[in-house]
Protein backbone atom coordinates (compact mmCIF):
# COMPACT_ATOMS: atom_id res chain seq x y z
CA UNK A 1 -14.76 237.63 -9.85
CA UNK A 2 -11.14 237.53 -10.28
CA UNK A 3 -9.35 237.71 -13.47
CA UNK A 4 -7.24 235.03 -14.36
CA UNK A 5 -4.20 236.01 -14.99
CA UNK A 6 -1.74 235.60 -17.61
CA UNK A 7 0.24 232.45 -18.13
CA UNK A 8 3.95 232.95 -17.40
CA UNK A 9 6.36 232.21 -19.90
CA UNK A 10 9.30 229.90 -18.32
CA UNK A 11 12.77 231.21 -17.67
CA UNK A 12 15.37 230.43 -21.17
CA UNK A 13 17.39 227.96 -19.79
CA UNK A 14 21.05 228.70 -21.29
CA UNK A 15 22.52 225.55 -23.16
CA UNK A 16 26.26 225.45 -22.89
CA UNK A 17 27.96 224.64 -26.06
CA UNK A 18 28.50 221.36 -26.92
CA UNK A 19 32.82 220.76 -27.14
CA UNK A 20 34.28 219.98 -30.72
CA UNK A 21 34.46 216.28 -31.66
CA UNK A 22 38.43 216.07 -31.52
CA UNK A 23 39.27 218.61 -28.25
CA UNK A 24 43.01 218.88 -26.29
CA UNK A 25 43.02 221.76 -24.29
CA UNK A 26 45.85 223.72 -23.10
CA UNK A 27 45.03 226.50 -20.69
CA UNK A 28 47.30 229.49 -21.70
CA UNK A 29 48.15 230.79 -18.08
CA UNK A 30 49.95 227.57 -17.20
CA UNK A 31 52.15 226.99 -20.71
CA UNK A 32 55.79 227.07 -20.10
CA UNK A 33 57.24 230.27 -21.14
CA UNK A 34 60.71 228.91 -21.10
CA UNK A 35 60.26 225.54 -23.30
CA UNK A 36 57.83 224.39 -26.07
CA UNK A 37 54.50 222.70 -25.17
CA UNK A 38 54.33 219.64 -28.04
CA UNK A 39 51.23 218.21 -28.80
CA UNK A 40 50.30 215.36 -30.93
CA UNK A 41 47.01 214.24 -31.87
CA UNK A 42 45.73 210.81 -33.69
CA UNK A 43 42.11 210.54 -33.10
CA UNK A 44 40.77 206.63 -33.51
CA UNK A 45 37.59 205.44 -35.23
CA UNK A 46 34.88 206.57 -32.91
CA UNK A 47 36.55 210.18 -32.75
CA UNK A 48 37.32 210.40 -36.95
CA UNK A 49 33.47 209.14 -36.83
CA UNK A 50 32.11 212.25 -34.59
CA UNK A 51 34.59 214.45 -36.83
CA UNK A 52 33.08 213.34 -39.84
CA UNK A 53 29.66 213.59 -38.27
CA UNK A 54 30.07 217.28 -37.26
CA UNK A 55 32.07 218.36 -40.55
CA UNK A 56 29.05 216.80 -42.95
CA UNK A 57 32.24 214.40 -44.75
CA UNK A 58 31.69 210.91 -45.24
CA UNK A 59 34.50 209.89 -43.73
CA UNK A 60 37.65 210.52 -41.95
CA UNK A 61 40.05 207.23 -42.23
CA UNK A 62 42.89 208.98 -41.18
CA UNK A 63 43.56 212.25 -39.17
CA UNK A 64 46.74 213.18 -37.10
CA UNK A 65 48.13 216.94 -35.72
CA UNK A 66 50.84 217.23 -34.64
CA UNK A 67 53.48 220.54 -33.17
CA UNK A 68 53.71 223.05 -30.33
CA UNK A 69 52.75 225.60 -28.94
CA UNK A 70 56.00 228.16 -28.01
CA UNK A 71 56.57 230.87 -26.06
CA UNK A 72 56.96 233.95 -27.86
CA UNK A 73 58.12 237.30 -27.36
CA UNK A 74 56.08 239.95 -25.28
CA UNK A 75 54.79 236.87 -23.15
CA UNK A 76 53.43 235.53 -27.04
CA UNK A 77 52.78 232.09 -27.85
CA UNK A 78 53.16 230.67 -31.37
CA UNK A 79 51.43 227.34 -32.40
CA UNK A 80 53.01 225.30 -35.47
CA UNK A 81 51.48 222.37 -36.32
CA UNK A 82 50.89 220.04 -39.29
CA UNK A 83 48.19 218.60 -40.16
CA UNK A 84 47.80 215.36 -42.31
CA UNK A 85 44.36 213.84 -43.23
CA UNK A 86 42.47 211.61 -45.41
CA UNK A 87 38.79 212.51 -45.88
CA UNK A 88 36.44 211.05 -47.80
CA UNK A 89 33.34 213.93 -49.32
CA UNK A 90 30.59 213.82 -51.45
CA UNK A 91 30.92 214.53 -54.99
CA UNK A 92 28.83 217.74 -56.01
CA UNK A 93 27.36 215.74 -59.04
CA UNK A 94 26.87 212.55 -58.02
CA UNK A 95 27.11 211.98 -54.10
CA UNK A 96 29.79 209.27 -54.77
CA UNK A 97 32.61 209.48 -52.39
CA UNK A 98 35.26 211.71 -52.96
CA UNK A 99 38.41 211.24 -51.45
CA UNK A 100 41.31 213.75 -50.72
CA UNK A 101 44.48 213.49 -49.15
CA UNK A 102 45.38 216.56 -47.23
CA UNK A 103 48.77 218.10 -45.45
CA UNK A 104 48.67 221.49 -44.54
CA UNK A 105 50.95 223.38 -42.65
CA UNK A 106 49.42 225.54 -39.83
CA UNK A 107 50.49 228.43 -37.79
CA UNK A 108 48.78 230.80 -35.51
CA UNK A 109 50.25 233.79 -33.32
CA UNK A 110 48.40 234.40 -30.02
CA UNK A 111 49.16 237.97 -29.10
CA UNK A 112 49.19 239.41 -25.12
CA UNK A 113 48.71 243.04 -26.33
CA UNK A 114 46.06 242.04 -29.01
CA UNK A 115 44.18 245.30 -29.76
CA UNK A 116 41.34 245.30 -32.30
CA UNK A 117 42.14 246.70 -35.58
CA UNK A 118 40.03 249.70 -36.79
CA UNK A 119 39.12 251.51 -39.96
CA UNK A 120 41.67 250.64 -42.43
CA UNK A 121 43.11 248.23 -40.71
CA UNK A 122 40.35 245.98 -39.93
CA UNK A 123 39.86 245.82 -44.22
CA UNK A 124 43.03 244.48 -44.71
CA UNK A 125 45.09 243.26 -41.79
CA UNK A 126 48.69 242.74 -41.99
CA UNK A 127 48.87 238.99 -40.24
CA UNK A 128 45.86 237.04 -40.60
CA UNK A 129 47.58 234.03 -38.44
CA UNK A 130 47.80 236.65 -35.12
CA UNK A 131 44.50 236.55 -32.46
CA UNK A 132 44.25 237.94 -28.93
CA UNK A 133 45.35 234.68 -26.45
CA UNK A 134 42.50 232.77 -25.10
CA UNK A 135 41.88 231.63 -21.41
CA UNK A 136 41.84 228.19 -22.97
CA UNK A 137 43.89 227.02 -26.42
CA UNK A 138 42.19 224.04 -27.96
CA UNK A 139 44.39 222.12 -30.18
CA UNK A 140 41.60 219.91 -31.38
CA UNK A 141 39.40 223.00 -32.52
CA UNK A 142 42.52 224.28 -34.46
CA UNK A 143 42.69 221.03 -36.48
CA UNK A 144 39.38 220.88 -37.24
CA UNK A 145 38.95 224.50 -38.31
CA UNK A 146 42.54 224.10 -40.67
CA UNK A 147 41.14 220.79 -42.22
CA UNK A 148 37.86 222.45 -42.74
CA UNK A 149 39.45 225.27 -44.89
CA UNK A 150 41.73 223.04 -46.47
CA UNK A 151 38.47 221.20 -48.09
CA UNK A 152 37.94 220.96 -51.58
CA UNK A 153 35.04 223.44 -52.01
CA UNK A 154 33.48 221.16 -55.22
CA UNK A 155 34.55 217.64 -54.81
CA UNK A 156 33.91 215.50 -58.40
CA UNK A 157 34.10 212.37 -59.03
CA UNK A 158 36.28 210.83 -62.03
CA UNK A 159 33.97 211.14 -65.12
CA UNK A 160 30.93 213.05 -62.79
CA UNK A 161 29.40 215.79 -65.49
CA UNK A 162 27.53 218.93 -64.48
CA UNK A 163 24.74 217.84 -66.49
CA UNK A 164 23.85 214.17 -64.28
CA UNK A 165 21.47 214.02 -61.85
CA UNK A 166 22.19 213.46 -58.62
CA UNK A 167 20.73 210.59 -56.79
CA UNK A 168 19.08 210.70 -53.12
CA UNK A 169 17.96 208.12 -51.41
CA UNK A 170 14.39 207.41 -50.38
CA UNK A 171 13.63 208.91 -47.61
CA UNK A 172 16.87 211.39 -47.07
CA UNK A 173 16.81 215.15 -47.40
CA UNK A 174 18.69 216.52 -50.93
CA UNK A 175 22.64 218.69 -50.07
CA UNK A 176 22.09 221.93 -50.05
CA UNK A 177 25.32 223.95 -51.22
CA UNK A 178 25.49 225.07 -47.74
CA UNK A 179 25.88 221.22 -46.72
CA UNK A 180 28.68 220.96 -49.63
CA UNK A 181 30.68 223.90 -48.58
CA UNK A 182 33.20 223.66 -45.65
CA UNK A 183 32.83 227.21 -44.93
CA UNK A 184 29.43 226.49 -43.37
CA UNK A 185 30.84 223.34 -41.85
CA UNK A 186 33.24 225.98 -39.84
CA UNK A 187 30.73 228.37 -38.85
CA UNK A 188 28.39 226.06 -37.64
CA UNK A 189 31.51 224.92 -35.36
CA UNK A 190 32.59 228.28 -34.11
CA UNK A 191 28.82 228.89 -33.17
CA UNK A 192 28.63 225.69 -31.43
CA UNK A 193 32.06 226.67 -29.47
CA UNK A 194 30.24 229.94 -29.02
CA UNK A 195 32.94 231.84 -31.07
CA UNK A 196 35.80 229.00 -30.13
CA UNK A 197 37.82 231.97 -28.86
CA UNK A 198 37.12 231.28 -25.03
CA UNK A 199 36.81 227.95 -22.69
């Protein structure tokens, strides 16, 4: 009698990454090396909605980017942007909304000759705004990963005290600090972009 044989697992199918919620892409082999390449972004409802969604805020009632990206020496680019924001968080204590008004100035260098810094170097590197150039610049992840850092880490409302409770909803799952901190926020992004250094 013949054995049966064993069941075969199915192949892993490979998911691409889903794109950011707010996503302008620029692809670095075609930017003008002679003249700047401006950019402005002002996401509407639906878009500030998926941002908020993604970022674990409340709400984003206002969010617009805006600069360039330049051509830079050694066939470098340089992006300069601003960004200006109004989001609206949870507050640590209470869950009441929290809102912040943000500007924040942002610059990054992409670098043709990027080599990895080792050793010393890689403890304490001497331009934290410089990264190897991408196949594809997204100005929309850039935003979102400056407005993420520029998050209050604790947002309180007026009069909230360590020692209330804080409420949930029937029903809903408790924050975690994790869901409170915009550092996991970000690296939940960069692992949905797969790193966010390639398109």
């Amino acid at each position: 009698m013949k054995k049966p044989s064993a069941p075969v697992s199915p192949p892993e199918l490979s998911v691409p990454a889903a794109p950011p919620a707010l996503s302008q892409t620029f692809r670095s082999g075609a930017l003008s090396m002679r003249k700047p390449t401006r950019f402005d972004l002002q996401p509407d409802a639906a878009t500030r909605r998926a941002i908020a969604d993604e970022l674990g805020l409340l709400a984003v009632p206002f969010l617009h980017f805006k600069g360039e990206i330049r051509p830079a020496p050694n066939r470098d680019f340089v992006l300069e942007a601003e960004l200006k924001t109004v989001v609206d968080q949870p507050c640590v204590v209470t869950l009441a909304p929290v809102r912040a008004e943000i500007t924040e100035k942002v610059l990054r260098r992409y670098v043709s000759d990027w080599e990895e810094p080792t050793g010393d170097e890689a403890e304490m590197p001497e331009d934290d705004t410089a990264e190897p150039i991408p196949e594809v610049i997204d100005v929309g992840l850039v935003a979102l990963e400056a407005l993420v850092l520029a998050l209050p880490l604790y947002p309180r409302a007026a009069g909230a005290e360590l020692g209330e409770v804080a409420a949930t909803p029937p029903g809903a799952e408790p924050l975690s600090d994790a869901d409170l901190k915009p550092f996991a926020s970000l690296a939940a992004l960069k692992d949905k972009m797969g790193g966010g250094a390639e398109g």
